[in-house]
C-alpha atoms as a PDB file:
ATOM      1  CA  UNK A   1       6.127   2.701  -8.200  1.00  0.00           C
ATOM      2  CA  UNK A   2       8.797   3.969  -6.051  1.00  0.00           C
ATOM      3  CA  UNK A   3      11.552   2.075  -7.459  1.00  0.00           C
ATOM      4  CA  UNK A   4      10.735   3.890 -11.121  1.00  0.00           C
ATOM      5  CA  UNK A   5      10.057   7.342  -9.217  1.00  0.00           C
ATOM      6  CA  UNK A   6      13.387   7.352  -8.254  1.00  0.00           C
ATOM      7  CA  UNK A   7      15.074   6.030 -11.788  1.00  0.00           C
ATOM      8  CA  UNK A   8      13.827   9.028 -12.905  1.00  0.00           C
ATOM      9  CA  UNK A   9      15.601  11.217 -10.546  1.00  0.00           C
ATOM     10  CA  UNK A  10      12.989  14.282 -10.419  1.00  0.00           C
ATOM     11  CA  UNK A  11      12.948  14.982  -5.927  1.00  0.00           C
ATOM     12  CA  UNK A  12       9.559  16.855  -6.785  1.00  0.00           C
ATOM     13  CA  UNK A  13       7.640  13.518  -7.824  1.00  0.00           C
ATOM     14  CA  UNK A  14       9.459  11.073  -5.788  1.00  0.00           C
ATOM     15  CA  UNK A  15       8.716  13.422  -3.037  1.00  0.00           C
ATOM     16  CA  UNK A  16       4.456  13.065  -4.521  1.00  0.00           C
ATOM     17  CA  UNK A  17       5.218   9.694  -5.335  1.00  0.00           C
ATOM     18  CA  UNK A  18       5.793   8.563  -1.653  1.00  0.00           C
ATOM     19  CA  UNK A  19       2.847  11.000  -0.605  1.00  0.00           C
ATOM     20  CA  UNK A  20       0.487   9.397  -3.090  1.00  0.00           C
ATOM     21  CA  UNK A  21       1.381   5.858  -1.703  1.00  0.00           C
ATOM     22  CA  UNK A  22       0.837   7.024   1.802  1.00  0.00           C
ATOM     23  CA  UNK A  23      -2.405   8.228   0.666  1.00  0.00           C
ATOM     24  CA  UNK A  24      -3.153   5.282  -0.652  1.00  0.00           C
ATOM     25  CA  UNK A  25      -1.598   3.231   2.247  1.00  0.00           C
ATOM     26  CA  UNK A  26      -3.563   5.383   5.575  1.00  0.00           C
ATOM     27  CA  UNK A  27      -7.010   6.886   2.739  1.00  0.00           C
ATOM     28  CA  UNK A  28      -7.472   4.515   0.068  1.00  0.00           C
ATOM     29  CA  UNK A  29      -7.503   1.611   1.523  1.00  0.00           C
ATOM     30  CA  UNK A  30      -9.135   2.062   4.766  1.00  0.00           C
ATOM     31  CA  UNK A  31     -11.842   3.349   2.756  1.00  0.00           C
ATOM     32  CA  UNK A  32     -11.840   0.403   0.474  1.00  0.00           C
ATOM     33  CA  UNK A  33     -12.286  -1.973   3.145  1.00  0.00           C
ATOM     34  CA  UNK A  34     -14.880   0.140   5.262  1.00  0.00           C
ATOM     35  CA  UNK A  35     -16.995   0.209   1.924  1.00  0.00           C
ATOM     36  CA  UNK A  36     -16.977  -3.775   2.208  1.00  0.00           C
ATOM     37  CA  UNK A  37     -18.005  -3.767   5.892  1.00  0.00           C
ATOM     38  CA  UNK A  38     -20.170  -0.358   5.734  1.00  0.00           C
ATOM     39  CA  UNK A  39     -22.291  -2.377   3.151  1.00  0.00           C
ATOM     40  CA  UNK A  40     -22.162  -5.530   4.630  1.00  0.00           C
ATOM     41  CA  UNK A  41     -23.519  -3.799   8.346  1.00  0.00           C
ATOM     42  CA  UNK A  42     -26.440  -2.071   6.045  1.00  0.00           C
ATOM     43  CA  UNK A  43     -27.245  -5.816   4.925  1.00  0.00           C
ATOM     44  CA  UNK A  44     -27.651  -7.052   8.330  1.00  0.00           C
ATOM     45  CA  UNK A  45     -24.359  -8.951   8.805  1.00  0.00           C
ATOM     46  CA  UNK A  46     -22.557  -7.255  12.041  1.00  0.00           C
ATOM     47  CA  UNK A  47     -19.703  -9.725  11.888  1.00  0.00           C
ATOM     48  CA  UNK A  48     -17.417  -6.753  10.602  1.00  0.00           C
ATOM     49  CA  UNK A  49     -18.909  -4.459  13.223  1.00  0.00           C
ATOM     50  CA  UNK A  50     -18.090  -6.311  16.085  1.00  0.00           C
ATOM     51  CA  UNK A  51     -14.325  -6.831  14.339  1.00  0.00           C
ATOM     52  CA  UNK A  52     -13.726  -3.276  14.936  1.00  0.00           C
ATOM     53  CA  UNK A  53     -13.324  -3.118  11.001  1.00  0.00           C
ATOM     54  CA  UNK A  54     -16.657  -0.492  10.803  1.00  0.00           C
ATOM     55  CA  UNK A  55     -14.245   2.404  10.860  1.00  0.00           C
ATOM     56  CA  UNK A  56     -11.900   4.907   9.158  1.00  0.00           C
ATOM     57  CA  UNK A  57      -8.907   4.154  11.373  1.00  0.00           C
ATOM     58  CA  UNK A  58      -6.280   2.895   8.771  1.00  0.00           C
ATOM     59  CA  UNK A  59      -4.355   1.229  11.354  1.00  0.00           C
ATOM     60  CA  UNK A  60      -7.346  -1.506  11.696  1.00  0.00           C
ATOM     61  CA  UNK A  61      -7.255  -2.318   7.928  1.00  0.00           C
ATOM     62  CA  UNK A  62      -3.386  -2.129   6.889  1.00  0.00           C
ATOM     63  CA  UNK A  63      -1.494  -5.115   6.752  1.00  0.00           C
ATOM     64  CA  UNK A  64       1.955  -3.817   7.062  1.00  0.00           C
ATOM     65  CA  UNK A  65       3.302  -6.399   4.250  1.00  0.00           C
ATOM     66  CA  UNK A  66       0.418  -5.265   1.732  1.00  0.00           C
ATOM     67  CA  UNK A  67       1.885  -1.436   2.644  1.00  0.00           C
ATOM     68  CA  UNK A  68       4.919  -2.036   2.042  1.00  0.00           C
ATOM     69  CA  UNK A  69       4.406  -3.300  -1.734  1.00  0.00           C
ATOM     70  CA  UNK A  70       1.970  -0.523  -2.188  1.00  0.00           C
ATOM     71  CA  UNK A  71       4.937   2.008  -1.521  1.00  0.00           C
ATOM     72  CA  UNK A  72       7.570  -0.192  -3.864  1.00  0.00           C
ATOM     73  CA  UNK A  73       5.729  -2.008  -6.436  1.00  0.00           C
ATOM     74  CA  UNK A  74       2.683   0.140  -6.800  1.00  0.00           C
ATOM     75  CA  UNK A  75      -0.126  -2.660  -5.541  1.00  0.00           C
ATOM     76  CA  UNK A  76      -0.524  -4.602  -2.527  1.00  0.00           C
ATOM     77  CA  UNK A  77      -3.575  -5.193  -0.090  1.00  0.00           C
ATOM     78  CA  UNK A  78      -4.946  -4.596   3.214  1.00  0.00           C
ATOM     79  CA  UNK A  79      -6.644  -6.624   5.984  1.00  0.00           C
ATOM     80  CA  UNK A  80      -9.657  -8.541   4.522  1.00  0.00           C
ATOM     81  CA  UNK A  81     -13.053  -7.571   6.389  1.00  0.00           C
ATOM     82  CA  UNK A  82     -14.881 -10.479   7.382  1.00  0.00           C
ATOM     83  CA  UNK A  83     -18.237 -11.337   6.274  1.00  0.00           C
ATOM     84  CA  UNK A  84     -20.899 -13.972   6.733  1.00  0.00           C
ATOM     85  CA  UNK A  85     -23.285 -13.017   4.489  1.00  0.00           C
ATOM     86  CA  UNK A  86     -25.660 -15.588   6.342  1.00  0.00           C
ATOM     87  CA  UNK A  87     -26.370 -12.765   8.160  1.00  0.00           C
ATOM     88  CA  UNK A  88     -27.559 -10.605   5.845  1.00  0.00           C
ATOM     89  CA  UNK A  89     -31.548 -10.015   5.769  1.00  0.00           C
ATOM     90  CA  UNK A  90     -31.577 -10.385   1.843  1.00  0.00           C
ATOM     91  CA  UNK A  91     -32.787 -13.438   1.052  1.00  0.00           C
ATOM     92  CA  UNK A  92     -30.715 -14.055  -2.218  1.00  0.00           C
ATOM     93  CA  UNK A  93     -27.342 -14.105  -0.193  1.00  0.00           C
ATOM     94  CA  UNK A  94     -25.230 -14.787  -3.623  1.00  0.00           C
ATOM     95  CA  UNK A  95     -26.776 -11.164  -4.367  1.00  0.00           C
ATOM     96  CA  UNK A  96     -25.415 -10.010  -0.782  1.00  0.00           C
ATOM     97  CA  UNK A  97     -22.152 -11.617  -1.380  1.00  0.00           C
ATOM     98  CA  UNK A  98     -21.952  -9.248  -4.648  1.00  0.00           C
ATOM     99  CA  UNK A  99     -23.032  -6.092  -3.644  1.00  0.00           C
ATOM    100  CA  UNK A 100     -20.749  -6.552  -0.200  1.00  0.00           C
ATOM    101  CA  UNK A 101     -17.823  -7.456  -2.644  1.00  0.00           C
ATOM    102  CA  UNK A 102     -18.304  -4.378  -5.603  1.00  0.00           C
ATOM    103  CA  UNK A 103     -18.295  -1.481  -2.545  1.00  0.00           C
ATOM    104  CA  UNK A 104     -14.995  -1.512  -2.244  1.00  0.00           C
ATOM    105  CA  UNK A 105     -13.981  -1.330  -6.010  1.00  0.00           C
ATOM    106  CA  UNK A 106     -17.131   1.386  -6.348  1.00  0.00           C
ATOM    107  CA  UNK A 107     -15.299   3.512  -3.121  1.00  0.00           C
ATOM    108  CA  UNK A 108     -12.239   3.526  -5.359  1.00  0.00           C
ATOM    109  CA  UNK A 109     -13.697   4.781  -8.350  1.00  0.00           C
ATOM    110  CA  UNK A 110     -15.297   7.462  -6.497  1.00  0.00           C
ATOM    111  CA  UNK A 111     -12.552   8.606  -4.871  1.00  0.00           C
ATOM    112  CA  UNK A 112     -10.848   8.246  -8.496  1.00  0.00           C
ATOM    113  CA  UNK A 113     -13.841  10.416 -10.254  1.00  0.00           C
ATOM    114  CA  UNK A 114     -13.363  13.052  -7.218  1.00  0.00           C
ATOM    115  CA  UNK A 115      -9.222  13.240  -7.631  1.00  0.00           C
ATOM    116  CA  UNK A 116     -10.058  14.183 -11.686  1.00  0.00           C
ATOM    117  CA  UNK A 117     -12.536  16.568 -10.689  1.00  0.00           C
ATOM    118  CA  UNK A 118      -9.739  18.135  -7.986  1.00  0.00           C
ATOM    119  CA  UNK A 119      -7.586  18.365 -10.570  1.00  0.00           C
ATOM    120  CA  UNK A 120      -9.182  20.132 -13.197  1.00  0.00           C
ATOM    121  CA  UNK A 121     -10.447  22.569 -10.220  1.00  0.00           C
ATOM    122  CA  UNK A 122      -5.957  22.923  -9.640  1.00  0.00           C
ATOM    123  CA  UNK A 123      -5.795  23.523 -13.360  1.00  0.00           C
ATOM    124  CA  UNK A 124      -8.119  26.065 -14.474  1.00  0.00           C
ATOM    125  CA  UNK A 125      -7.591  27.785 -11.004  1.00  0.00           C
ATOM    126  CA  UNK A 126      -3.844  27.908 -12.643  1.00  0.00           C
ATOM    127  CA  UNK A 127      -5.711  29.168 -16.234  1.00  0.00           C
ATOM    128  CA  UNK A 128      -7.064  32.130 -14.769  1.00  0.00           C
ATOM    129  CA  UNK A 129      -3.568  33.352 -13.305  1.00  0.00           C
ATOM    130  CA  UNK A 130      -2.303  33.300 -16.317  1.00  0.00           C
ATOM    131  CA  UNK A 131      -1.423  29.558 -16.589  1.00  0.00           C
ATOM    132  CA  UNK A 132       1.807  29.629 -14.275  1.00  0.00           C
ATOM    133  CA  UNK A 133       2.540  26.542 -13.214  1.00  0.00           C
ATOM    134  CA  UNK A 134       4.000  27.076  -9.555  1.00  0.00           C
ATOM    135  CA  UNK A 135       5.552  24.319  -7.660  1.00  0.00           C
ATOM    136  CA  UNK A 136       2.126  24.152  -5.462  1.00  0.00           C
ATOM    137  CA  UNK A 137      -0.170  23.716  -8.969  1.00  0.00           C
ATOM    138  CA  UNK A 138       2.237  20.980 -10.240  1.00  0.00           C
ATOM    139  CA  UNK A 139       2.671  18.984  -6.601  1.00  0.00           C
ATOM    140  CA  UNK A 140      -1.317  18.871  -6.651  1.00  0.00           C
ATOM    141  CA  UNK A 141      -1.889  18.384 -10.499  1.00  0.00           C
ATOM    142  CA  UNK A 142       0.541  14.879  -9.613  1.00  0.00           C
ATOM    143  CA  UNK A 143      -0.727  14.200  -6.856  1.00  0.00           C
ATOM    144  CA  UNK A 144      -4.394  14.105  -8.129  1.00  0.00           C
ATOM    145  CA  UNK A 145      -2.925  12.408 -11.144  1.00  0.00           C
ATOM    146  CA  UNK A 146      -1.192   9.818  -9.240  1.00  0.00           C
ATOM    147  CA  UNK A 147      -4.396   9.104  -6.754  1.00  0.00           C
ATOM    148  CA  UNK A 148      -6.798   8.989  -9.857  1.00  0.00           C
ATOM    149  CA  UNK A 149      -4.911   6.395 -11.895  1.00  0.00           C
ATOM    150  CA  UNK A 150      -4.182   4.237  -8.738  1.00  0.00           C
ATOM    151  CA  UNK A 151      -7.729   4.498  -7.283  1.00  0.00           C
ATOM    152  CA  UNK A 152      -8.826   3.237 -11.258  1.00  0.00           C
ATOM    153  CA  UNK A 153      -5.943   0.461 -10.894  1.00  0.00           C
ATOM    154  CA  UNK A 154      -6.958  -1.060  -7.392  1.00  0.00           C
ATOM    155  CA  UNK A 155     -10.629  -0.696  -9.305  1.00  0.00           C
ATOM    156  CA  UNK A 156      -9.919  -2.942 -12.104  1.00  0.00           C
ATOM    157  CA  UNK A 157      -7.452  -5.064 -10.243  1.00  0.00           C
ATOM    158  CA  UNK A 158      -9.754  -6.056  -8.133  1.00  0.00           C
ATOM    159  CA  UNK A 159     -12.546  -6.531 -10.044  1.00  0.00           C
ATOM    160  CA  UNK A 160     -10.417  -9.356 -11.879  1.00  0.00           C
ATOM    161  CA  UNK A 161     -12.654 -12.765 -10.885  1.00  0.00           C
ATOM    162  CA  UNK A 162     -10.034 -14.660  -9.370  1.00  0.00           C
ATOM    163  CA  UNK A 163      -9.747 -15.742  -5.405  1.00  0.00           C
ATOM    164  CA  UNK A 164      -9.437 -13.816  -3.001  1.00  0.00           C
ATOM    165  CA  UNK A 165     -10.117 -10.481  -5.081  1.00  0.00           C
ATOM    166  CA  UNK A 166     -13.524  -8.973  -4.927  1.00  0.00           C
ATOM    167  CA  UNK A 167     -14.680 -10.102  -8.599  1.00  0.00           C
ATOM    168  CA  UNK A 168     -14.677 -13.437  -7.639  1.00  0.00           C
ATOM    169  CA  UNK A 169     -17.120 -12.923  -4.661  1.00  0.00           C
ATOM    170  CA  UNK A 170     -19.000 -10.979  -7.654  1.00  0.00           C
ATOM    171  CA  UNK A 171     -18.407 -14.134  -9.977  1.00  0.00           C
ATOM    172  CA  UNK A 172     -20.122 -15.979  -7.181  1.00  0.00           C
ATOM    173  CA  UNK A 173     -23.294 -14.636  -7.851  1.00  0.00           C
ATOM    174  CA  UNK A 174     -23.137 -15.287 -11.312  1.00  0.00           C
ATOM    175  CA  UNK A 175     -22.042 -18.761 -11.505  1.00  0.00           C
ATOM    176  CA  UNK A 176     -24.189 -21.856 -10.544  1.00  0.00           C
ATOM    177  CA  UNK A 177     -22.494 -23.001  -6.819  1.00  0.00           C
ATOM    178  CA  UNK A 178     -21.309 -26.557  -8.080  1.00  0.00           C
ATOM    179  CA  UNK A 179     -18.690 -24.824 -10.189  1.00  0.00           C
ATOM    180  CA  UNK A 180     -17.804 -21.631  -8.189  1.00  0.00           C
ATOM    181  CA  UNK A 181     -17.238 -23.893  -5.905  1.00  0.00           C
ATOM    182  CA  UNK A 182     -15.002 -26.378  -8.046  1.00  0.00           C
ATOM    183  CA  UNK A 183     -13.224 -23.799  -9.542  1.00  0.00           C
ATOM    184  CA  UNK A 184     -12.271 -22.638  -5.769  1.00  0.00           C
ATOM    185  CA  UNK A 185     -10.522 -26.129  -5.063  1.00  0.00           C
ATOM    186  CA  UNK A 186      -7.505 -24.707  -7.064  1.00  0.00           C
ATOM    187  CA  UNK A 187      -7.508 -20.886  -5.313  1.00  0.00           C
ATOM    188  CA  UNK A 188      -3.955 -21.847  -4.313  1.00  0.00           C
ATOM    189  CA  UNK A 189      -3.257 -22.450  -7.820  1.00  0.00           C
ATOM    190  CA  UNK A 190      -4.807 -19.895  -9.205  1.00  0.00           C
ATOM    191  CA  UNK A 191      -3.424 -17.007  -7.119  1.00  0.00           C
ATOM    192  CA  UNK A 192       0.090 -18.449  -8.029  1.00  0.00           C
ATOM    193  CA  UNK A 193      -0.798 -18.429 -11.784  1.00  0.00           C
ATOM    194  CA  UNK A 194      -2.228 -14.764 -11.405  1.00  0.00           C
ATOM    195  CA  UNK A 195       1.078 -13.539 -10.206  1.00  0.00           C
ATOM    196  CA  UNK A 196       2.785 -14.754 -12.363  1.00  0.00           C
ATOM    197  CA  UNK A 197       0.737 -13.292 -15.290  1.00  0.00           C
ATOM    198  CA  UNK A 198       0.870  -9.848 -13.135  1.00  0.00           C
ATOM    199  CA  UNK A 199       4.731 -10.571 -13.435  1.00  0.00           C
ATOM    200  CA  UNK A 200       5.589 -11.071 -16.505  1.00  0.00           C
ATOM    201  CA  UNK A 201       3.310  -8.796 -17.986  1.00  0.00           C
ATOM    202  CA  UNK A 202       0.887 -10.476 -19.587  1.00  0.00           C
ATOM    203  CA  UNK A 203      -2.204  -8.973 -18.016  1.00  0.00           C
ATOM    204  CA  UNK A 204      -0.867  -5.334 -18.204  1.00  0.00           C
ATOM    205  CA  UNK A 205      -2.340  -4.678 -21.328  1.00  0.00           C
ATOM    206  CA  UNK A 206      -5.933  -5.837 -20.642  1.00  0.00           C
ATOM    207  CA  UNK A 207      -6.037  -3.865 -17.148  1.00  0.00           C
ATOM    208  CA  UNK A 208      -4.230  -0.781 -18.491  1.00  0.00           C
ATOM    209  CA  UNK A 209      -6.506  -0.712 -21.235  1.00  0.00           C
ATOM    210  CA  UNK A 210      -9.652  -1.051 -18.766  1.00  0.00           C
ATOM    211  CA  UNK A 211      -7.820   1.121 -16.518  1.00  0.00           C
ATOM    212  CA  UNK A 212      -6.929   4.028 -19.432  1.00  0.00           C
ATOM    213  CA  UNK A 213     -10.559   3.552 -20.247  1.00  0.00           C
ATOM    214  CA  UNK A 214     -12.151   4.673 -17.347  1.00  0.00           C
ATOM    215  CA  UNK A 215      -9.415   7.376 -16.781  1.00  0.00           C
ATOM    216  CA  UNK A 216     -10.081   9.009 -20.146  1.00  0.00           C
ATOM    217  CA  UNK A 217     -13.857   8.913 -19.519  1.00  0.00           C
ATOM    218  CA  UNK A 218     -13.049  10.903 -16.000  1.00  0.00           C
ATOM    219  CA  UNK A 219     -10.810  13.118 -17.723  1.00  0.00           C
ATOM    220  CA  UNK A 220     -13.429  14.070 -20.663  1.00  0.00           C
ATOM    221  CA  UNK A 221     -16.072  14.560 -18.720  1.00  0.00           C
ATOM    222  CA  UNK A 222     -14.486  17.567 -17.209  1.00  0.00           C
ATOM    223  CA  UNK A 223     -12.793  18.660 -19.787  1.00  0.00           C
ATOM    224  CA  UNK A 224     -16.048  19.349 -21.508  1.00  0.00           C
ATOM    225  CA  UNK A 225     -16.897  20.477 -18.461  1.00  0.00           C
ATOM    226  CA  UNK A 226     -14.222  23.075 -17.540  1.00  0.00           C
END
């Protein structure tokens, strides 16, 4: 993200760029990964809790390797919360292990729907003075840009059902154990195969179309309703 931020040469949106990543980096996900354990304590499983990973404080979810992609290559990862959904009081604990695993995707979408809404409030406060765009409406307009289409990204991206992510915890519940559980003899392999695909480009189009989908819906919605 940075890297192409600074290609481009405008200061104004490198400068948002780098403020959108640290929002991201110290916002997004700490809240990401307090949705896992929030949801997880509610279940009855304390094992977060007593981590010290039932809280805010970015600096006990960011894995300073995970940051620093986030800031050059637009995606990384934080600390994973741990969870033993043994603990939970539901009885179906593949059901636990699901609901546990979507929070953190759902706390990015919300924050997603929230940044649209924010920036729709930016524009049509900018509409009714006459539609000037000052250097204050177009550092928020980008910035709630930037935080919506990430928030949707880290969504999707981790919503793909493949070890570690969160959709295979929610592929878990889905799938009879015998092969969940044969399919996660190859994780190794199957994280190295991901990346690959994420590097070459292969799965761009599927998640930017999943991602553009949800974005547009966001960005309807309030433009019917503004």
């Amino acid at each position: 993200m940075l890297i192409n931020l600074i290609r481009g040469g405008n200061t104004l949106t490198i400068f948002m760029g780098i403020c959108v990543s640290a929002f991201v980096v110290f916002c997004v996900m700490p809240i990401h990964e307090y949705a896992h354990a929030f949801v997880a304590t509610k279940l009855g499983d304390d094992t977060a809790r007593l981590s010290g990973r039932l809280t805010l404080n970015p600096m006990a979810h960011i894995n300073p390797l995970g940051a620093i992609m986030i800031l050059l290559v637009g995606f990384g990862y934080a600390k994973p919360v741990p969870v033993n959904v043994r603990n939970t009081k539901l009885k179906n604990k593949k059901l636990a292990m699901a609901l546990v695993a979507f929070a953190g995707p759902l706390s990015n979408l919300i924050i997603a729907f929230l940044s649209v809404l924010l920036r729709y409030v930016v524009l049509n406060i900018a509409a009714k003075n006459g539609g000037e765009m000052t250097t204050a409406i177009f550092a928020l307009n980008v910035f709630f840009q930037y935080s919506a289409i990430i928030n949707i990204n880290l969504a999707v991206f981790n919503l793909i059902p493949i070890p570690p992510l969160d959709g295979s915890r929610i592929l878990f519940a889905i799938l009879p154990t015998k092969y969940y559980f044969g399919i996660m003899k190859y994780e190794r392999y199957i994280m190295i195969a991901m990346f690959l695909l994420l590097l070459t480009g292969v799965l761009t189009y599927p998640l930017s179309f999943l991602s553009n989908l949800i974005y547009n819906g966001f960005n309807q919605l309030f433009y019917n309703i503004f």
